[in-house]
Every structure is written in C-alpha cells, then in structure tokens.
Protein backbone atom coordinates (compact mmCIF):
# COMPACT_ATOMS: atom_id res chain seq x y z
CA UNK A 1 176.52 160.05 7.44
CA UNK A 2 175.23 157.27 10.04
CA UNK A 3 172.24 156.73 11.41
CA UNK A 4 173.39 158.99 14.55
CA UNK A 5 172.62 157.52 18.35
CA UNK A 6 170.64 160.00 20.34
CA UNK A 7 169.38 158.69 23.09
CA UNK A 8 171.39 156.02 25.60
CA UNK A 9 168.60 153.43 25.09
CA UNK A 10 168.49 153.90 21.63
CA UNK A 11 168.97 150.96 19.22
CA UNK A 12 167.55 152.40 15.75
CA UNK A 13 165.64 155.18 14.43
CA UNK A 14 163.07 156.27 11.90
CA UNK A 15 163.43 159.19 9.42
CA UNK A 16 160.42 161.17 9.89
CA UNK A 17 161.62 164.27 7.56
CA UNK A 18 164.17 165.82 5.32
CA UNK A 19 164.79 168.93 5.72
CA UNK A 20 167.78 168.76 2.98
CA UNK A 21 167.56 167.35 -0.60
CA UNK A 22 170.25 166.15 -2.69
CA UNK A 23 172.78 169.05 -3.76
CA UNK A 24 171.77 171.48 -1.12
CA UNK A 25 175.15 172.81 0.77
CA UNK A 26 175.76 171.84 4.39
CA UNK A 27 177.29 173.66 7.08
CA UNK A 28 177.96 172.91 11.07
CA UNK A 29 174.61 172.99 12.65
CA UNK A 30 172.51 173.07 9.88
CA UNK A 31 169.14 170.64 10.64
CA UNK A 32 169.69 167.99 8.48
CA UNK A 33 166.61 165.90 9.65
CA UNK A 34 163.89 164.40 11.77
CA UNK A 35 164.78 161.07 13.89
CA UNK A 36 162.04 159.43 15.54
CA UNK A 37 163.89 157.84 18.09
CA UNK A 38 162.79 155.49 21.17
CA UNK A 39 161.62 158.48 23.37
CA UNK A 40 160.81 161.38 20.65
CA UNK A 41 161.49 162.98 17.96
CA UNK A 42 164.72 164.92 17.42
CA UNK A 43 166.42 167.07 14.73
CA UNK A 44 169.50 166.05 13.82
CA UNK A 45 172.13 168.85 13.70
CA UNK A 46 175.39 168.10 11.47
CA UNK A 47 178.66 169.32 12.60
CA UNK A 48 179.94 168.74 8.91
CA UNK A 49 180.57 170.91 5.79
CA UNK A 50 179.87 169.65 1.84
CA UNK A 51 177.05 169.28 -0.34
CA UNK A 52 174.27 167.00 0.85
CA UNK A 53 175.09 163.62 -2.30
CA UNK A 54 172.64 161.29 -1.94
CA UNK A 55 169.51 160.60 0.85
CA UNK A 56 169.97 156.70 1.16
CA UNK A 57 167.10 156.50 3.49
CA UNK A 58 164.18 158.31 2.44
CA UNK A 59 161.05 159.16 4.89
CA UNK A 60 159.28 155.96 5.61
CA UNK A 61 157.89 154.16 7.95
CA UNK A 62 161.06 151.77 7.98
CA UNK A 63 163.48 151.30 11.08
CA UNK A 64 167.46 152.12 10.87
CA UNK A 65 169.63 150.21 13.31
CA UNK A 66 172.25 152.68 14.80
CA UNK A 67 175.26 153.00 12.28
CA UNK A 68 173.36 152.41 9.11
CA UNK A 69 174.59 155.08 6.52
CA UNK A 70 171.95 157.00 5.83
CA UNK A 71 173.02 159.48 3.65
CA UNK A 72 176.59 160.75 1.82
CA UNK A 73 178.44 164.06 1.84
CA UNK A 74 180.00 165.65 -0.74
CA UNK A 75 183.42 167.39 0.33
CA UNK A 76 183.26 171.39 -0.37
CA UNK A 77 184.85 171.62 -3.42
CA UNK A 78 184.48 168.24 -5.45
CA UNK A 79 181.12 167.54 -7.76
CA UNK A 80 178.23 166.16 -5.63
CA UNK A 81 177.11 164.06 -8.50
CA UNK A 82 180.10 162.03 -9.19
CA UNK A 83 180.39 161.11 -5.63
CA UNK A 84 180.40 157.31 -5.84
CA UNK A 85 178.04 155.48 -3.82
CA UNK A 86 179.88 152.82 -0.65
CA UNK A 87 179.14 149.49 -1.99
CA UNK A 88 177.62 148.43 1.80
CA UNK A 89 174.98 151.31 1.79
CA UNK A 90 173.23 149.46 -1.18
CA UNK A 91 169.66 148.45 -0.49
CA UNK A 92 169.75 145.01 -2.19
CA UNK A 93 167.87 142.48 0.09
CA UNK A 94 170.03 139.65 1.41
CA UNK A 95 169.67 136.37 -0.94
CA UNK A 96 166.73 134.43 0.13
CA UNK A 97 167.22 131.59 2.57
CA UNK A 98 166.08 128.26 2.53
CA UNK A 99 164.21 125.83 4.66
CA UNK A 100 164.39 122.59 4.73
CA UNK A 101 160.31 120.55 4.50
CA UNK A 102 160.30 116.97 5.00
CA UNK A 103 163.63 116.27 3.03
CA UNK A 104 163.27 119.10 0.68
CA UNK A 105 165.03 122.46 0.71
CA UNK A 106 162.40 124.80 -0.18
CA UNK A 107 163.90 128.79 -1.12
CA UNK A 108 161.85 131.76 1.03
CA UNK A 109 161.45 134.42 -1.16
CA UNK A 110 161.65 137.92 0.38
CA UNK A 111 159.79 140.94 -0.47
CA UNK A 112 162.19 143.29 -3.12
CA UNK A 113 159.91 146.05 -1.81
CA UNK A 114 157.33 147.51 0.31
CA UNK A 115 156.68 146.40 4.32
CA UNK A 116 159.57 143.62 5.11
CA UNK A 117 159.58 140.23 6.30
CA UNK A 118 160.53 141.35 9.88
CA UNK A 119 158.08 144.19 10.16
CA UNK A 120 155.05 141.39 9.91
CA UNK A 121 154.32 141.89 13.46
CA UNK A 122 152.94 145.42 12.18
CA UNK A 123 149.52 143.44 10.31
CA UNK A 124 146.95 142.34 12.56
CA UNK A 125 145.56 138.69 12.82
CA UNK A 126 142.93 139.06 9.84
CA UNK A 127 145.66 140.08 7.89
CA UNK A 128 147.91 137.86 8.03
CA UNK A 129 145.53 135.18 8.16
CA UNK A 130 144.62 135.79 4.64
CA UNK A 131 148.08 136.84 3.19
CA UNK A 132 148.60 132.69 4.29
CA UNK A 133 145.39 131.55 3.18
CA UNK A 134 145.85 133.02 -0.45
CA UNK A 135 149.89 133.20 -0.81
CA UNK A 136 150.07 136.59 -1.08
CA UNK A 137 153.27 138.94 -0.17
CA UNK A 138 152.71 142.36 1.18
CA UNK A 139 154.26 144.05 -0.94
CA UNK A 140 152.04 143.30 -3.79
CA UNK A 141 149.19 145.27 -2.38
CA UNK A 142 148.35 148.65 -2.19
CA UNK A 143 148.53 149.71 1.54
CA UNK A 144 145.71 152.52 2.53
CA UNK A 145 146.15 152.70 6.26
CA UNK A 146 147.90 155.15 8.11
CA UNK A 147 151.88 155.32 7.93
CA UNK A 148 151.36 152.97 4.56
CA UNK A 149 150.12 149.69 7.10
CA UNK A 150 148.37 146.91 5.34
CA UNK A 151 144.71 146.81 6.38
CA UNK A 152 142.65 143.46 6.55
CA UNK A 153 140.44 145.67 3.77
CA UNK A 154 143.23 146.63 1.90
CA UNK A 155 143.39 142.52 0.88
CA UNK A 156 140.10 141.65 0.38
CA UNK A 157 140.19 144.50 -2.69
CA UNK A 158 142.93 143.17 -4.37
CA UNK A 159 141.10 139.19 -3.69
CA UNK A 160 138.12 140.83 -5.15
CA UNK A 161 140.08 142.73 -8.10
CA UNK A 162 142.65 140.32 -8.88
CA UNK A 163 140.49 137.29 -8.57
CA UNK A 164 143.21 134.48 -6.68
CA UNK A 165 141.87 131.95 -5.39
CA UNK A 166 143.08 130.17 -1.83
CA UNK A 167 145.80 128.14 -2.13
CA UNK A 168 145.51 124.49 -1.61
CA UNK A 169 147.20 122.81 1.11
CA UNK A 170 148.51 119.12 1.77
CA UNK A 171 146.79 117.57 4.86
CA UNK A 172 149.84 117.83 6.58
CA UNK A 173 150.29 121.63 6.16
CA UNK A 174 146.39 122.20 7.29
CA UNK A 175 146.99 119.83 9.82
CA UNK A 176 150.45 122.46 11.11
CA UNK A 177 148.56 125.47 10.42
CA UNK A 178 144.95 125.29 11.93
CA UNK A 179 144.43 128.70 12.24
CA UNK A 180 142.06 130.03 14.51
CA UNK A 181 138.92 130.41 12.82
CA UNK A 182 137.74 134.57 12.89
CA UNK A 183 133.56 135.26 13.04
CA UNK A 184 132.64 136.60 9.49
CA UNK A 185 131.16 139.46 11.47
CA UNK A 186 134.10 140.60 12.89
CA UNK A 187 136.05 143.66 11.68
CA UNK A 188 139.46 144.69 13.04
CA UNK A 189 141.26 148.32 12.68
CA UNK A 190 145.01 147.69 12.20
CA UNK A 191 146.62 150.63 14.23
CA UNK A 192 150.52 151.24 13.88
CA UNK A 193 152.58 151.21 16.89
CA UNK A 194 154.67 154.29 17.32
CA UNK A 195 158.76 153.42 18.38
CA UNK A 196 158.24 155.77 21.30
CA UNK A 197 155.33 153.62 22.44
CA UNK A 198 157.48 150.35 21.84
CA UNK A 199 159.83 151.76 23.80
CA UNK A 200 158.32 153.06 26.60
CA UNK A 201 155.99 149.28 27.32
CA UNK A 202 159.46 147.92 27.04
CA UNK A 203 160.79 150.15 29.88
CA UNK A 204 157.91 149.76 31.79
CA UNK A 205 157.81 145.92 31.78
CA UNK A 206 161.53 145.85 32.63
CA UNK A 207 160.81 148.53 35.67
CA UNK A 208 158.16 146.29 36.87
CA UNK A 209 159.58 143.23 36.64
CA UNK A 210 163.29 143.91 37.81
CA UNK A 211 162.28 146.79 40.34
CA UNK A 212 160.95 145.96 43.60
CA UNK A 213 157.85 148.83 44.04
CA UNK A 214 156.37 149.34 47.29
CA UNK A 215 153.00 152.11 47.22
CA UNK A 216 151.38 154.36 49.53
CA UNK A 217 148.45 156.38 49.54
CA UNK A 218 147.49 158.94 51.29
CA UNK A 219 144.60 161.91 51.18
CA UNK A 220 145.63 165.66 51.51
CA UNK A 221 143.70 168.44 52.38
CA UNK A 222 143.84 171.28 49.59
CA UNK A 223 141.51 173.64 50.84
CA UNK A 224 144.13 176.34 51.65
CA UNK A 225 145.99 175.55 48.15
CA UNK A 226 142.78 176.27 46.35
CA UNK A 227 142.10 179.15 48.39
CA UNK A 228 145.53 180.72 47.47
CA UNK A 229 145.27 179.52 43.51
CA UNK A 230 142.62 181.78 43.79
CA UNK A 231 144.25 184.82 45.61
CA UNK A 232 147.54 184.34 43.10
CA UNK A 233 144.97 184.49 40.00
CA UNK A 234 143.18 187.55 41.15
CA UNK A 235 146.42 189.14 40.98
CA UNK A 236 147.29 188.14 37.60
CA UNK A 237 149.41 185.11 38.62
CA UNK A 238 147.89 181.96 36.99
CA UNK A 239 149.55 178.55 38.01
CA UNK A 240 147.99 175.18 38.31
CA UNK A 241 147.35 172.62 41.40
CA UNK A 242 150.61 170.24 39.30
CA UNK A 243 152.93 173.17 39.92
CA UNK A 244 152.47 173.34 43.48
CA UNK A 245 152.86 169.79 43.48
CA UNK A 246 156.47 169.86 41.32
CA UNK A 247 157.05 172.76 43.97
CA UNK A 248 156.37 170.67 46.96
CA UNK A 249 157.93 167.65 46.06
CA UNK A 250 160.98 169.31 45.05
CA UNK A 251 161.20 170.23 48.71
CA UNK A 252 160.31 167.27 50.03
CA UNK A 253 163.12 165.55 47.82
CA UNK A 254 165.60 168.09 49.90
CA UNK A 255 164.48 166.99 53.61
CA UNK A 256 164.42 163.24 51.99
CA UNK A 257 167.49 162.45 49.65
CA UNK A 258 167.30 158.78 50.16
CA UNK A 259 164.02 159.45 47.56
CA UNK A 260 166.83 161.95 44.98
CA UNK A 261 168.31 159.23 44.14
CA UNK A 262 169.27 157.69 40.48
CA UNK A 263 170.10 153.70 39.96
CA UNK A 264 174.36 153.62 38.69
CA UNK A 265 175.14 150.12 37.70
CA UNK A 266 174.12 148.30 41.15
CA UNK A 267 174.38 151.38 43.37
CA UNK A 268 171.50 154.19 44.00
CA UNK A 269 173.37 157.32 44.74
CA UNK A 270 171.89 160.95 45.47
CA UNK A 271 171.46 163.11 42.62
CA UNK A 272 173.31 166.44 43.21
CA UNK A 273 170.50 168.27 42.13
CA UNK A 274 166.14 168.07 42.15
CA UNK A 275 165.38 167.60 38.92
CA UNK A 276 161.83 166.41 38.75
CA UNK A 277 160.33 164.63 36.02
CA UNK A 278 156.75 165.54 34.60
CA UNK A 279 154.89 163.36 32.47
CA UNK A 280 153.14 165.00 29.38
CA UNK A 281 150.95 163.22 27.15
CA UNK A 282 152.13 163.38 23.16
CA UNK A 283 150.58 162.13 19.92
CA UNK A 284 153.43 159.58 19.88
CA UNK A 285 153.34 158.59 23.72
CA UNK A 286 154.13 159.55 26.88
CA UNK A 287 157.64 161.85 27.60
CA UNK A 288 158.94 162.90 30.82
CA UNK A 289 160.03 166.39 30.44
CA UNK A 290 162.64 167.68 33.46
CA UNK A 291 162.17 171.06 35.56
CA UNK A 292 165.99 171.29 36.40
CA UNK A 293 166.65 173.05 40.12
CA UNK A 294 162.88 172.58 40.92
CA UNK A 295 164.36 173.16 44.49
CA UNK A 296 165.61 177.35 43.84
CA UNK A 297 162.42 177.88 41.38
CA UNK A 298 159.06 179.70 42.77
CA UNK A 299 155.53 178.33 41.37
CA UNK A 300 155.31 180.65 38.85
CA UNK A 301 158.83 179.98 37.56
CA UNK A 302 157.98 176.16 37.57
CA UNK A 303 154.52 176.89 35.84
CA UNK A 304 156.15 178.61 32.92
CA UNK A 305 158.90 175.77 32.76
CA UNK A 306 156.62 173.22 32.36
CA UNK A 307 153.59 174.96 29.99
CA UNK A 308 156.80 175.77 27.77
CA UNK A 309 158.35 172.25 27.61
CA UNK A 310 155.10 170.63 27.66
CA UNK A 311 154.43 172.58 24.74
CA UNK A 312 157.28 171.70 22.32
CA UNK A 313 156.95 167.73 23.88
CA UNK A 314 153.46 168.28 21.77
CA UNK A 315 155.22 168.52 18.48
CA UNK A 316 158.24 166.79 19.36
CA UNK A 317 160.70 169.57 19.26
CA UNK A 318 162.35 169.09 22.96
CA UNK A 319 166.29 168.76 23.02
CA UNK A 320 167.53 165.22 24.36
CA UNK A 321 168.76 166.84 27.45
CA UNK A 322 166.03 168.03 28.53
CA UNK A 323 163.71 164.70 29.13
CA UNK A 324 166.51 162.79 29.61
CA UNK A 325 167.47 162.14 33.41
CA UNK A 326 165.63 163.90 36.10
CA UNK A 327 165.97 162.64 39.56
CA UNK A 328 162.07 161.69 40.42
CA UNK A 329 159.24 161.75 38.51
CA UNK A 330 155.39 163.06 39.46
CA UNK A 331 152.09 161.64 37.01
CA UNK A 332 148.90 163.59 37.15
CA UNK A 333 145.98 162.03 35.72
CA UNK A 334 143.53 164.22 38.55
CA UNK A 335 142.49 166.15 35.40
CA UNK A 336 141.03 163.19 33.91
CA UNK A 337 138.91 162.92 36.88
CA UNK A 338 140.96 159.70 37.88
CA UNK A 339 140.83 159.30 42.14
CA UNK A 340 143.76 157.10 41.86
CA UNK A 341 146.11 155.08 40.76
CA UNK A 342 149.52 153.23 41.11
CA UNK A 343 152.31 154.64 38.52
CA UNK A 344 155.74 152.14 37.71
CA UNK A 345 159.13 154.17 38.22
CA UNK A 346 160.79 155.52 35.30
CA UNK A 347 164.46 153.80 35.59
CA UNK A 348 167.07 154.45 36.76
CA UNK A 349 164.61 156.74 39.06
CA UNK A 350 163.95 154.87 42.79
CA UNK A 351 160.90 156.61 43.02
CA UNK A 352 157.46 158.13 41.49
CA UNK A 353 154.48 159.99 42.64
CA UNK A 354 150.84 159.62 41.24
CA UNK A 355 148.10 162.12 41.47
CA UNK A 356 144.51 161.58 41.20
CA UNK A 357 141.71 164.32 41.03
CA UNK A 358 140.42 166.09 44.23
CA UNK A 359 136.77 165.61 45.80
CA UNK A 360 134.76 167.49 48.32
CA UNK A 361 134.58 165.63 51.64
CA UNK A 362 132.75 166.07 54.97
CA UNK A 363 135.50 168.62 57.46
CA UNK A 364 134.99 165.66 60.04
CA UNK A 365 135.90 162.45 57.76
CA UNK A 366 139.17 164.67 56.61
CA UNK A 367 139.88 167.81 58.77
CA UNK A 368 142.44 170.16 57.13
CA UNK A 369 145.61 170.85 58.68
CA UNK A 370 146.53 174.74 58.49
C-alpha cells in the first residue's frame, strides 16, 4: 500500500492515525487510516482484502511524498508474518554526501533518527543558532514541544546537562557565518506549521500573484433582513445573516454567470451548477466547504448544510468531494466585528465575496431600499 493521492494539489501526506495494527484482517472499505493531506484530513478507505503485514510509516510528524509504500498486505490466505519486506520500503537514510572546503572533501553526516535534515526549516532562529554554535544534531535531544518540535529550551537543557562546550571556529568560518547576534532577553515560542496551512499560503501567494483581482465595496441596508431573522426565529426557524448571504449570492451567480465561472487550463468556462464555497475556520486552517445547488435550496436548507459541514470541517472528517471545487466562494469575518476587508480568490474560482460586520447608521447617510 502507497501513500494514496487525495487531493489534485496534493504532493505528500502525513499519517495522523492508525486505525489498523499489524495482523488485523482487511476488507474493501475498511478505514485503514488518517492522512493529513494539503487541505485536511481524510480517512483512507482500502478497496483491498488480506491481513494488514507491516505499518512502514508509523504516526509522526514526518511527510510521505505520494507513492511512498506505506504499509504491506498480506494476501487472504498466506501467513502475515512471513510476508517479506520490498527491499525499497526500507528506512535506511541515503549515504551521507560530501562537500568539498577549501580543497578538502569533508563527509555530512545525517541524522539516523529523529527530525531530518530537510525538515530544519521546522526550528526557529534561536534554535538553530545554537545547534551551529555547539555542533549539535537534532536528533540527539529530547524534543518537548508540540508535535515532538525542538524548542530553543529544549537545547539549553541538554547544554546545561551534558556540559559541551561551543565549538571553535577558524577565522574564516566566523568570518562566513556571522550570525546575527539575538538580545539575551529575548525568548521565542517555536510553533509547528500545519501542511494545510503550508498549503493554503502557497495557494494564496500563487492566486495573488498570477491572478489579476479587481475589488469593490459597497454598503447594504439589512434592516428588513434583520427584521425577518427575527419573524423566521419566532416561529422556530433559526438561520443566520451568512445563510441569506450563500442564498443571495447563489442567485445572483444565476442572473450573472460570467461570475459561475471556474479557470480550465487557460479558459474560464461557466460552471453548470452554483456551488458556493464557505470558508470555515479549523484547528489546522482554513477549508472551504461547498453548498452544492445553492441555487434550488431555501435558507433553512442552506443553514443546515452548512452548520453540518462546518461541523465535521472542525474535526476534519469532511469527504474530499465535498470542499473540493465549488464555483465561488463567500468569507465572513462580520462576526469578528471586522467592517471590512479584501479576500484573494480561491483558484481556479474567478471570483470571491468578503463580508464584514454590520453597524447602525443615520436613515439619511444610508436610506434602505424596500
């Protein structure tokens, strides 16, 4: 089994559970795990049959390019334990590499365990300011921070414990480094970055950069909105000022399908169908969940829509199809209290709308249209 691909802008993927162990039987559609992928997290459903041989990737905090095996299975029948091992799925590190230092070829030695060379963009500056300064590998030290990251405290213990002293540089070598010098009074929390929150600057950066955005703002009167919010709850109805909005926009989208349209290569073309977008704030970052047909739904059909995929976006148990795609996408940060602000499209969308908190104004400065 293969480290599966589910997501079209996925490139790897993090194991966040097992929900097998080694010798358990597997059938089509059983769960076999967790995959923290660029956008969420999604369970991985088999469409195999055997016994579960060997977990070659176990839960950690470790990315898995797309392809890597990541576990073996056992045809029904044979003996799970004398399944032999592929000899590419072995975790030996590659041998180390050298570098050549003013004429003479010095050998990098790479961590046999722990946080990897590659992943050293997860320690912050402190950090890796002193794992220079005293020679020290990652690995070597016991990590306390969360998802097992190496904290600047975390190395001054073992300093302290362990007793090494700095190690001594030639004047050329000081003269390459010259590190920026850090106040003694400073302290630093290193934070891991999620892969959804990777992921989604990435996106971002590329949507600003590559896509032309042009903004508008305007003020709308909600008096009327409010006033039947109110009417609906009296009645037992209870729906939110966002679903009116999905609602609205969704017909909008109808009487404008130049804005329902999706980016195909270098052509926008109109999406057969409204499917707006709805940003929902997770743990890991922000997802897009869709309200398919927004178009034929009423308010209260849209309300429990989005309360019920907002909910499972919370503990990352939404299905890929159902944040990925959507036609055009709406961000609410009014219940922040936030007036406004200017959102980036979500690619290969053409268009997004952002909405800020309401205020009371003076009738004359903003007179209501009924």
């Amino acid at each position: 089994m293969k480290m599966p691909s589910l997501s079209p802008t996925m490139v790897e993927g993090k194991i966040v559970k097992w929900f097998k162990k080694e010798g358990d039987p597997i059938e089509p559609g059983d769960v076999l795990c967790d995959i923290e992928t660029d956008k969420a997290v999604v369970s991985f459903e088999t469409d195999e049959e055997g016994t579960l041989a060997k977990i070659l990737v176990d839960q950690t905090n470790d990315l898995v390019k797309i392809g890597t095996l990541i576990a073996v299975l056992a045809p029904e029948g044979e003996d799970w334990k004398t399944i032999e091992i592929p000899v590419d799925a072995t975790c030996s590190p590659p041998s180390a590499p050298s570098v050549n230092v003013d004429g003479i070829a010095i050998a990098v030695t790479q961590p046999s365990s722990g946080i990897a060379t590659s992943d050293i963009r997860k320690f912050g500056p402190s950090v890796r300011l002193l794992l220079q300064e005293y020679g020290l590998s990652a690995d070597q030290i016991v990590k306390s921070g969360p998802r097992d990251v190496l904290l600047k405290g975390d190395v001054l213990n073992y300093i302290q414990s362990t007793g090494v002293k700095k190690v001594k540089k030639t004047a050329a070598a000081a003269k390459a480094a010259e590190p920026e010098a850090i106040p003694s009074t400073a302290t630093y929390s290193d934070v891991d970055v999620s892969n959804m929150r990777r992921a989604i600057a990435k996106r971002l950066l590329q949507s600003k950069s590559g896509t032309a955005h042009s903004y508008a703002t305007m003020d709308c009167c909600i008096d009327a909105l409010l006033a039947l919010r109110r009417k609906l709850k009296k009645d037992g109805i209870a729906v939110s000022l966002n679903d009116f909005v999905v609602k609205a926009v969704a017909m909008s989208l109808l009487d404008h399908p130049a804005l329902n349209k999706v980016w195909r290569g270098a052509e926008a073309v109109v999406s057969p169908s409204v499917d707006v977008s709805v940003a929902v704030a997770t743990p890991s970052g922000l997802i897009t969940p869709i309200v398919r047909d927004a178009d034929r739904l009423g308010v209260k059909e849209i309300s429990n829509t989005i309360r019920e995929l907002a909910g499972r976006a919370k503990i990352n148990k939404l299905k890929p199809e159902e944040f990925e795609g959507g036609s055009f996408s709406i961000s609410n940060l009014g219940m922040f209290g936030i007036r406004e602000f200017t959102a980036v499209i979500n690619p290969p969308q053409c268009g997004i709308l952002a909405v800020g908190s309401g205020a009371p104004v003076l009738s004359k400065l903003l007179p209501c249209i009924n």
